[in-house]
N, C-alpha and C. Protein backbone atom coordinates (compact mmCIF):
# COMPACT_ATOMS: atom_id res chain seq x y z
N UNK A 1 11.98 5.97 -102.74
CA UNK A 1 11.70 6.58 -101.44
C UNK A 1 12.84 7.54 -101.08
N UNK A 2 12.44 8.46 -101.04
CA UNK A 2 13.74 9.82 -100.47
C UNK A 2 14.04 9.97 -99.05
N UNK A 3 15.29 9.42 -98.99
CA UNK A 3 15.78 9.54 -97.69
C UNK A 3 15.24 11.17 -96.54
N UNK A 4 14.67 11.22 -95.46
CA UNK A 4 14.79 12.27 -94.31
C UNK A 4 16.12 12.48 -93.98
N UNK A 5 16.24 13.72 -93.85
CA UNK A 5 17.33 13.79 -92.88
C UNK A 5 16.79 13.99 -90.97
N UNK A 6 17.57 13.12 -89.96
CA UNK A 6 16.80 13.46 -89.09
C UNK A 6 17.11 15.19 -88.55
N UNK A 7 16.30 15.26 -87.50
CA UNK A 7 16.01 17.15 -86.82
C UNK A 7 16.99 16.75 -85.71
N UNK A 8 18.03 17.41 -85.34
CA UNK A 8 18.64 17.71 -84.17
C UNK A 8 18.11 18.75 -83.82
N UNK A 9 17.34 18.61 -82.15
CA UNK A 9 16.73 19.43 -81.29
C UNK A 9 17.49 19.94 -80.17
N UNK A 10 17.91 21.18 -80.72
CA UNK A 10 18.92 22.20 -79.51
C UNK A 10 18.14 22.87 -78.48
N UNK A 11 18.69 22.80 -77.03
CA UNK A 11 18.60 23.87 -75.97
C UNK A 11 18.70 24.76 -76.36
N UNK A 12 18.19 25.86 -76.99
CA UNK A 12 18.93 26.97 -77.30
C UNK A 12 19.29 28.29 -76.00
N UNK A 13 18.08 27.84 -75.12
CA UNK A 13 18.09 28.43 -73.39
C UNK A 13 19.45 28.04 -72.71
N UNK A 14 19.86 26.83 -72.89
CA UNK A 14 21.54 26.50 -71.94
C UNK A 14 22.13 27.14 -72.32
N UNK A 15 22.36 27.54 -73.97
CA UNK A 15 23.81 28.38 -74.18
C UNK A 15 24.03 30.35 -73.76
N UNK A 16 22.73 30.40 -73.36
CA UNK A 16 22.36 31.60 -72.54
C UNK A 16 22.16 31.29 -71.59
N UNK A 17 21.40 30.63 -70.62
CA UNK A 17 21.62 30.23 -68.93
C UNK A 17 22.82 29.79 -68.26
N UNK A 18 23.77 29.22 -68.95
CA UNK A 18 24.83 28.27 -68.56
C UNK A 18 25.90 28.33 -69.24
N UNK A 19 27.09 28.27 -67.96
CA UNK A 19 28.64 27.96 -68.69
C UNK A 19 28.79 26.48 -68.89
N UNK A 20 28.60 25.75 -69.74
CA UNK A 20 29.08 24.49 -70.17
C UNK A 20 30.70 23.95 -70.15
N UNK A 21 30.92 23.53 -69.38
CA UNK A 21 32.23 23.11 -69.07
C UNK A 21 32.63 21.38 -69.21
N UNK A 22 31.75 20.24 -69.30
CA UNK A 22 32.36 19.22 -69.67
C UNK A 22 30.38 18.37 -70.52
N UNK A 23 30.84 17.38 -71.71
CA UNK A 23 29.83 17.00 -71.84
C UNK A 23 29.99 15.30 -72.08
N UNK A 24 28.83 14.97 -72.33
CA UNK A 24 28.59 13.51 -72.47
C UNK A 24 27.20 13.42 -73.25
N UNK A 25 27.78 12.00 -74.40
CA UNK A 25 26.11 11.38 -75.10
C UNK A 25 25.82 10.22 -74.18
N UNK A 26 24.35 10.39 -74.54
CA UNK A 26 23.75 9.41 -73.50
C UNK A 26 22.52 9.16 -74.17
N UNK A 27 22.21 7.55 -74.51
CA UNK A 27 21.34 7.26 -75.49
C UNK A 27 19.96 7.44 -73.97
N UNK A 28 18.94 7.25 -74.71
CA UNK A 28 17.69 7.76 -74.04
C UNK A 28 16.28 6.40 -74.33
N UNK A 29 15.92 6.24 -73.45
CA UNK A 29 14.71 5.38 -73.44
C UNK A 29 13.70 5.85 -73.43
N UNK A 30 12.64 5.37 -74.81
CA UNK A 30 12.14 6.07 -75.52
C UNK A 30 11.20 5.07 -75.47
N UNK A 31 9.38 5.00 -76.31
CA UNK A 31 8.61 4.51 -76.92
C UNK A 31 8.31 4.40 -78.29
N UNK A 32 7.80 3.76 -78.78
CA UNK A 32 7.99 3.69 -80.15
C UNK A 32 6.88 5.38 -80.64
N UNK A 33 5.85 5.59 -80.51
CA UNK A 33 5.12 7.26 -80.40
C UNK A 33 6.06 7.98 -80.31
N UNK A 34 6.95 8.05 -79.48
CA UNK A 34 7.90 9.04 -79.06
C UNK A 34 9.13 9.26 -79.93
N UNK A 35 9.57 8.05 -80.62
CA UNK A 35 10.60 8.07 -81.72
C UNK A 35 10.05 8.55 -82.66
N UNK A 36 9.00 8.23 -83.14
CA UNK A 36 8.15 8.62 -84.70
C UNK A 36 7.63 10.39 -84.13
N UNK A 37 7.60 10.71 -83.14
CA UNK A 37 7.16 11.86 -83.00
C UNK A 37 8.74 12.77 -83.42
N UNK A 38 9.92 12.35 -82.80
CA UNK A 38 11.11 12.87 -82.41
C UNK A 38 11.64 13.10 -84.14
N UNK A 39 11.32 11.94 -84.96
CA UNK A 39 11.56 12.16 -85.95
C UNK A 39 10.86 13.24 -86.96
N UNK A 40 9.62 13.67 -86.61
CA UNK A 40 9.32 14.86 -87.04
C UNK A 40 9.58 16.13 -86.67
N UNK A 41 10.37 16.09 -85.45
CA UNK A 41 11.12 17.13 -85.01
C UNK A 41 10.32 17.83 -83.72
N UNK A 42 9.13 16.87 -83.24
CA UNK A 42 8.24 17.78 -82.40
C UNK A 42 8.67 17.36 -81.00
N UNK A 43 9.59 18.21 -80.34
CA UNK A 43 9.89 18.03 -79.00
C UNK A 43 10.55 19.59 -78.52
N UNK A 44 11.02 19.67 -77.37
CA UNK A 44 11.75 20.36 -77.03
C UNK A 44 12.10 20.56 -75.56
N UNK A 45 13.45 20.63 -75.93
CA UNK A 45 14.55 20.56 -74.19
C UNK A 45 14.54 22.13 -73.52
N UNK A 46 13.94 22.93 -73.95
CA UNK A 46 14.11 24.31 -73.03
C UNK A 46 13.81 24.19 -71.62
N UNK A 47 12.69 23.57 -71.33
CA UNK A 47 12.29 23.74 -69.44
C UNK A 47 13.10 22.13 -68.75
N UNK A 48 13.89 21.40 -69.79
CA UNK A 48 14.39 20.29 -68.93
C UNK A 48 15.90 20.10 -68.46
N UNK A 49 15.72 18.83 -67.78
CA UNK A 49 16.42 19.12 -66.94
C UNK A 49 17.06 17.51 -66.36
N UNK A 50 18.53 16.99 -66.16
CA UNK A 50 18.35 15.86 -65.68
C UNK A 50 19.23 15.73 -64.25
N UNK A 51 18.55 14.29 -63.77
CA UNK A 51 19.18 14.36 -62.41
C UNK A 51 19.53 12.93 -62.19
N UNK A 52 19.88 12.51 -61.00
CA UNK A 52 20.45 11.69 -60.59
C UNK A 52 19.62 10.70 -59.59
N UNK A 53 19.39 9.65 -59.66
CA UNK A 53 18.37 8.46 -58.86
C UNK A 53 19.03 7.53 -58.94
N UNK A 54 19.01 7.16 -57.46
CA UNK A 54 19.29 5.15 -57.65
C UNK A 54 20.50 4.85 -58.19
N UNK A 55 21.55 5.72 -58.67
CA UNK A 55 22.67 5.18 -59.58
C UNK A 55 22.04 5.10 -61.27
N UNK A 56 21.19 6.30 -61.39
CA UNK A 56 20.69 5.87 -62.91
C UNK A 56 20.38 7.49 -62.92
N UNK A 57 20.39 8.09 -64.21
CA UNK A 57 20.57 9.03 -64.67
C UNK A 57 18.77 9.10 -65.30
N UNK A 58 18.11 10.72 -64.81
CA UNK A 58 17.13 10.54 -65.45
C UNK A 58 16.71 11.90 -66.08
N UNK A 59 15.96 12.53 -66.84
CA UNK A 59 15.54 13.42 -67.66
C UNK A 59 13.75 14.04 -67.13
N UNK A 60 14.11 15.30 -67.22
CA UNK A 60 12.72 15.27 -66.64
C UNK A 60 12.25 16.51 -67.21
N UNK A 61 11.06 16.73 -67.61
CA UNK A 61 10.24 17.88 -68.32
C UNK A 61 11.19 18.28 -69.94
N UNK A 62 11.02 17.19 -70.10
CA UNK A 62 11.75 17.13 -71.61
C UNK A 62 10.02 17.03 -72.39
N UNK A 63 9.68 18.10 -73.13
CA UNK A 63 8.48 18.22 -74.03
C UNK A 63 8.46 17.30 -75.33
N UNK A 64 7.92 15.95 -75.85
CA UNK A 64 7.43 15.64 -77.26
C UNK A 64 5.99 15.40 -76.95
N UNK A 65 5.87 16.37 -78.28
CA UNK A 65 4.53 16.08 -78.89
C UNK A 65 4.04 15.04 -79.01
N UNK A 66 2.62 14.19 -78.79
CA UNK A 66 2.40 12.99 -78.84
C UNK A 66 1.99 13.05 -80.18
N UNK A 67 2.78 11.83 -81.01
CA UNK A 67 2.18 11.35 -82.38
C UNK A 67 0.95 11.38 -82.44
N UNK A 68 0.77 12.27 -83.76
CA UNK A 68 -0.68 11.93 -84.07
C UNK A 68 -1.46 10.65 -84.63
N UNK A 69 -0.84 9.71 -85.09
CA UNK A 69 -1.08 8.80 -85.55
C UNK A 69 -1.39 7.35 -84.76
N UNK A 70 -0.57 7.71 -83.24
CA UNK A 70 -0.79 6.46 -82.74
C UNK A 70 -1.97 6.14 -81.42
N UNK A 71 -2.90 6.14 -82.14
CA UNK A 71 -4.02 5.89 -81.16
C UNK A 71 -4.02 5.93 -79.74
N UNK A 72 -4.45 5.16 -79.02
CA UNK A 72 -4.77 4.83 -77.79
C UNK A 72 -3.10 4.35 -76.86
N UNK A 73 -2.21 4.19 -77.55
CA UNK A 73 -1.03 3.81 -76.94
C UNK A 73 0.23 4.99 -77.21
N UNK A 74 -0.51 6.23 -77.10
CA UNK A 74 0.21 7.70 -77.26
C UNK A 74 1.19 7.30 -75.76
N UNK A 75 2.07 8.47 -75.97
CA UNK A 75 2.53 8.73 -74.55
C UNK A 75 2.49 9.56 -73.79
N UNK A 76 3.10 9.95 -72.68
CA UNK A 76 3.02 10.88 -71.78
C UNK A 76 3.79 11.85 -72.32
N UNK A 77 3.41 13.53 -72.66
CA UNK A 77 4.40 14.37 -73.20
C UNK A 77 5.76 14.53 -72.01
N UNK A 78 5.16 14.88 -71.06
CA UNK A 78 6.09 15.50 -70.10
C UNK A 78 6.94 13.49 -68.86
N UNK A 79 7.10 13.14 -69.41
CA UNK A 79 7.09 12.21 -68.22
C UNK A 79 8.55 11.72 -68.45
N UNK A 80 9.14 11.03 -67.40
CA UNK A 80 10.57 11.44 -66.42
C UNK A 80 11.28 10.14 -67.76
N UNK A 81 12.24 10.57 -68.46
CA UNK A 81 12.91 8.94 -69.22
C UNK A 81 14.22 8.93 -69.11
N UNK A 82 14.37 7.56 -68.70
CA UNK A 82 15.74 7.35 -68.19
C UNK A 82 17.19 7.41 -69.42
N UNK A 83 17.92 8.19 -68.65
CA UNK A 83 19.25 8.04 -70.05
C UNK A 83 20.17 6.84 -69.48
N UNK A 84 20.64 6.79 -70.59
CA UNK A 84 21.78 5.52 -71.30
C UNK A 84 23.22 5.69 -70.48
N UNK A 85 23.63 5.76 -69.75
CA UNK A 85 25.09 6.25 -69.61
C UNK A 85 25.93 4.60 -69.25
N UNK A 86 27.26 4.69 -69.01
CA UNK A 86 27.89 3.98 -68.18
C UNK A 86 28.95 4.09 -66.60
N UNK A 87 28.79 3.52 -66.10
CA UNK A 87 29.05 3.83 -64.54
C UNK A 87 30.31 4.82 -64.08
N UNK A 88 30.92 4.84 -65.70
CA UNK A 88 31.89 5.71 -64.91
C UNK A 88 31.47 6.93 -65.17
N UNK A 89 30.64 7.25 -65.99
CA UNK A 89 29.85 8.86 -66.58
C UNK A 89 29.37 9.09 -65.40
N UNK A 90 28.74 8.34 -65.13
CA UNK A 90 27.16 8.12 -63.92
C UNK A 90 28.29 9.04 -62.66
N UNK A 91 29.35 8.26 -62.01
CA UNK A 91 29.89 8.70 -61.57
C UNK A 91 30.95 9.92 -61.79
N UNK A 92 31.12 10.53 -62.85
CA UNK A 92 31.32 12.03 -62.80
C UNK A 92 30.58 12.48 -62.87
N UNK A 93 29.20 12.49 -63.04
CA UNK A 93 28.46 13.36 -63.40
C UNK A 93 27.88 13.36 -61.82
N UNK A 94 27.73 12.81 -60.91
CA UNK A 94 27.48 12.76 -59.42
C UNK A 94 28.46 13.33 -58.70
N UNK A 95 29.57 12.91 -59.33
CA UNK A 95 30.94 13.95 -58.47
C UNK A 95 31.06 15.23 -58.69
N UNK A 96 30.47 15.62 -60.75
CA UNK A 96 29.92 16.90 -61.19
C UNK A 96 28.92 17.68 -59.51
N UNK A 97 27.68 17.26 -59.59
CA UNK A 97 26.55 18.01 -59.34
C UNK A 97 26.96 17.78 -57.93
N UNK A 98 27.45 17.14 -56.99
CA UNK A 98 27.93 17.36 -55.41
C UNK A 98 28.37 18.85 -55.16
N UNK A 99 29.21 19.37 -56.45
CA UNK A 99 29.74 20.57 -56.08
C UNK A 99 28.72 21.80 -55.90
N UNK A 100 28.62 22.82 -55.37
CA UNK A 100 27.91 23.37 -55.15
C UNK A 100 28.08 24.05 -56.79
N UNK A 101 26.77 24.72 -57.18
CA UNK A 101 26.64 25.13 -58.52
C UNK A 101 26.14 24.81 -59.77
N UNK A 102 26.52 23.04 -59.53
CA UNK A 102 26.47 22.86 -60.63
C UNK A 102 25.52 22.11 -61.38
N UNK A 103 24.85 21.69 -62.09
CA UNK A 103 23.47 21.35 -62.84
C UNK A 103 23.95 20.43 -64.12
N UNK A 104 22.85 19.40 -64.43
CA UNK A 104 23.27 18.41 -65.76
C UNK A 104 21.96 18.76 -66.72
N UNK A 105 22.65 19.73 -67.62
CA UNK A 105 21.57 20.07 -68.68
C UNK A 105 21.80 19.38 -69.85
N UNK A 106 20.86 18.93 -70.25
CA UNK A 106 20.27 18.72 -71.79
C UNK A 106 20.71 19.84 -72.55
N UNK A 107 21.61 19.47 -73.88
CA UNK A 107 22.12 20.59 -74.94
C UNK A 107 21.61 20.32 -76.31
N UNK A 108 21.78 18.73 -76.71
CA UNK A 108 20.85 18.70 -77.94
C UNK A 108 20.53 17.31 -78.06
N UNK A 109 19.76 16.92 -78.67
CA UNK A 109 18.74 15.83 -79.08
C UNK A 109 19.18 15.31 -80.68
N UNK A 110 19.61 13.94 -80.82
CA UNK A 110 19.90 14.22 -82.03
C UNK A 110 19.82 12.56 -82.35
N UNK A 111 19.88 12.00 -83.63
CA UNK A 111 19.90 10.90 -84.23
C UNK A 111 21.14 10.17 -84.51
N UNK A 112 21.77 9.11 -84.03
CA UNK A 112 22.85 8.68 -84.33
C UNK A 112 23.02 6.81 -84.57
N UNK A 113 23.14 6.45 -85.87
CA UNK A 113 23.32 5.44 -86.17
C UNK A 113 21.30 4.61 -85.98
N UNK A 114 20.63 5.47 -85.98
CA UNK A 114 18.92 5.20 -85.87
C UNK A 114 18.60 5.18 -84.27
N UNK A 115 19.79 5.38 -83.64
CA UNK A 115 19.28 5.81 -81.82
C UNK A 115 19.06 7.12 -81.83
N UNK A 116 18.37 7.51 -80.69
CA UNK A 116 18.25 8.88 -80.33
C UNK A 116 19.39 9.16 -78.83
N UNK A 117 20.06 10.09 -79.12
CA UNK A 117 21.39 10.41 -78.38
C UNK A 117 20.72 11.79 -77.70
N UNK A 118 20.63 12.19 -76.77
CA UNK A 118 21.20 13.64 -75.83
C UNK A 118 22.51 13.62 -75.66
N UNK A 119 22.60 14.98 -75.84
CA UNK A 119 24.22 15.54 -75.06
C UNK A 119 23.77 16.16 -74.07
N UNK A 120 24.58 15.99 -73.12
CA UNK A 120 24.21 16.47 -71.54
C UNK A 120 25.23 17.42 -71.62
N UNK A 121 25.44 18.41 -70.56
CA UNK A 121 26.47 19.16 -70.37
C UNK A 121 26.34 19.60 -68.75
N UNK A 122 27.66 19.32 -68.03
CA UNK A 122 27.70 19.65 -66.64
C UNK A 122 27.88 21.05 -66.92
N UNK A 123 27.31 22.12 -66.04
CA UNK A 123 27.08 23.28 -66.40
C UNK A 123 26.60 24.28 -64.83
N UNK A 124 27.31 25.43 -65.07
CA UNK A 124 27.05 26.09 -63.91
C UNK A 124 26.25 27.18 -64.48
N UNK A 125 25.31 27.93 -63.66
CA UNK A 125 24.42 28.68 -64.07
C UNK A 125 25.29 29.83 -64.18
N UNK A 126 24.91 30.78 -64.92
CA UNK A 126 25.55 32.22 -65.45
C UNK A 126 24.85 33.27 -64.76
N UNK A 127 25.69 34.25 -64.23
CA UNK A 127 25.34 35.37 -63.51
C UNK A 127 24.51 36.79 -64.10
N UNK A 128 23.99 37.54 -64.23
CA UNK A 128 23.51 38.38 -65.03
C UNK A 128 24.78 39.35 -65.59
N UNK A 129 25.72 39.23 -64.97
CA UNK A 129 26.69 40.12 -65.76
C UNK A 129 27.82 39.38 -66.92
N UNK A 130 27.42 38.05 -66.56
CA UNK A 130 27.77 37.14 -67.89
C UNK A 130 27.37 37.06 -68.88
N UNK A 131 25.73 37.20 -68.40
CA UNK A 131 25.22 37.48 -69.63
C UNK A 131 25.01 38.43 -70.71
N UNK A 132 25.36 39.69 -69.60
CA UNK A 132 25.83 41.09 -70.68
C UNK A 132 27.28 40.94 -71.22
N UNK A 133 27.73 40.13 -71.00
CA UNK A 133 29.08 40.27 -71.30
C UNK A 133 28.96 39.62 -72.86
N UNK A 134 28.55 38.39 -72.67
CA UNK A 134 28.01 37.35 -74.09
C UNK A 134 27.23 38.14 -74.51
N UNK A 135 26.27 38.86 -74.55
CA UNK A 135 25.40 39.82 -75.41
C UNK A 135 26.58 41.02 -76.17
N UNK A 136 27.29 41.64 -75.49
CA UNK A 136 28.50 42.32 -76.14
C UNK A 136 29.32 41.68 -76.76
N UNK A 137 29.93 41.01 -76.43
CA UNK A 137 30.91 40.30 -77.34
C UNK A 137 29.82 39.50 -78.88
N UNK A 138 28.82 39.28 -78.80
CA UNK A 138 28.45 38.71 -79.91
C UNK A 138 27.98 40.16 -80.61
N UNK A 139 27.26 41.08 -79.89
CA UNK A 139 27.35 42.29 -81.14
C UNK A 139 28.51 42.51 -81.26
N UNK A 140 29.85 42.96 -80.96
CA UNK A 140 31.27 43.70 -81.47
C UNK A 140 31.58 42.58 -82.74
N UNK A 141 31.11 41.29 -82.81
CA UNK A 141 31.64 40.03 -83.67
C UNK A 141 30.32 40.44 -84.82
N UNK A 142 29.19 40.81 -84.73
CA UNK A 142 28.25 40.71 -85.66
C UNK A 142 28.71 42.00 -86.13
N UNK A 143 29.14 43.42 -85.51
CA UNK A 143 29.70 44.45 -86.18
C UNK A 143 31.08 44.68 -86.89
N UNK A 144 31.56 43.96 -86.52
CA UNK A 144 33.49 43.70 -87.33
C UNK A 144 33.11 42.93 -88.40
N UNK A 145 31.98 41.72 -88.78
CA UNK A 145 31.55 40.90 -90.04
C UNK A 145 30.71 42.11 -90.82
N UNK A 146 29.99 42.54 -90.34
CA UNK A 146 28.95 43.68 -91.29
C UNK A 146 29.99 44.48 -91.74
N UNK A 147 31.26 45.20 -91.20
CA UNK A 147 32.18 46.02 -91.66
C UNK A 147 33.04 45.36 -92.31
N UNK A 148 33.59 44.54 -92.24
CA UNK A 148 34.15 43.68 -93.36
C UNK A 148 33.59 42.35 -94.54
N UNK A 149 32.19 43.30 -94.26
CA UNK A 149 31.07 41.77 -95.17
C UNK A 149 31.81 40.48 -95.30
N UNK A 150 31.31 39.98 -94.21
CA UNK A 150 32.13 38.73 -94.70
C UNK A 150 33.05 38.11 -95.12
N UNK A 151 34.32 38.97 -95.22
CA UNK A 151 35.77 38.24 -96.02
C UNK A 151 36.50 37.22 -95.23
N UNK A 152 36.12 37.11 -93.78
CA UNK A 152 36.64 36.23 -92.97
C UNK A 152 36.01 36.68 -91.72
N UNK A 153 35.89 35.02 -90.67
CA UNK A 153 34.94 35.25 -89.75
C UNK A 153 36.28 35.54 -88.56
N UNK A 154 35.13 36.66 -87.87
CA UNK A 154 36.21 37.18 -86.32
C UNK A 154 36.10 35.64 -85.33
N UNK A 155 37.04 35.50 -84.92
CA UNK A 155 37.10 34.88 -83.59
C UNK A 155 37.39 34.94 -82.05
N UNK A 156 36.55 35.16 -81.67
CA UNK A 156 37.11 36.11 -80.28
C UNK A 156 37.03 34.79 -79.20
């Protein structure tokens, strides 16, 4: 039997919407449909988003595909699942989002030790002139590598 490797499922929308400034893993409560789906790689964190309830950390409009395989006890694609943290996360991440600005995004989805882990990232939204700024700086870095093909990567 040939080992899978599992799919780590990236935001690829946060690292363009958002300055990421501190992060945290946080295992995730899941169904068994929902793991066997996750392991084929069919989900995705672009429209989600997590927040804060009750002293419990929760996830919301996080997209998996419902397994095709599991009959009548499928799950809900879109529906709210609680993350894993511990009280002192819980509590920065509440002392995080008090401040004006700031938001707890989902960055990637990934497999660790046969759990499924999110990385969260406290994160402030980016201004439109941030974002031209990151659009320039990654062409001047994709044009200094094309002019020196590759002999060493720029770091800016």
């Amino acid at each position: 039997m040939s080992q899978k490797s599992n799919p780590t499922i990236k935001n690829r929308k946060a690292s363009h919407d958002y300055h990421v400034e501190e992060t945290y893993e946080a295992g995730i409560v899941l169904r068994g449909s929902e793991v066997k789906s996750l392991r084929e790689g069919n989900a995705s964190l672009s429209e989600s988003f997590a927040y804060l309830k009750d002293g419990e950390v929760w996830l919301r409009d996080m997209y998996i595909k419902p397994y095709k395989e599991a009959s009548y006890t499928n799950h809900d694609e879109r529906r709210e699942r609680k993350l894993l943290l511990n009280k002192r996360e819980i509590a920065d991440l509440d002392k995080a989002v008090s401040q004006k600005g700031y938001t707890i995004v989902p960055l990637k989805l990934y497999f660790k030790k046969g759990y499924a882990k999110i990385l969260l990232g406290i994160a402030r939204g980016k201004q439109k002139h941030d974002k031209r700024e990151d659009i320039k700086e990654r062409d001047t870095r994709r044009e200094l590598e094309r002019k020196y093909k590759g002999t060493y990567k720029v770091n800016m």
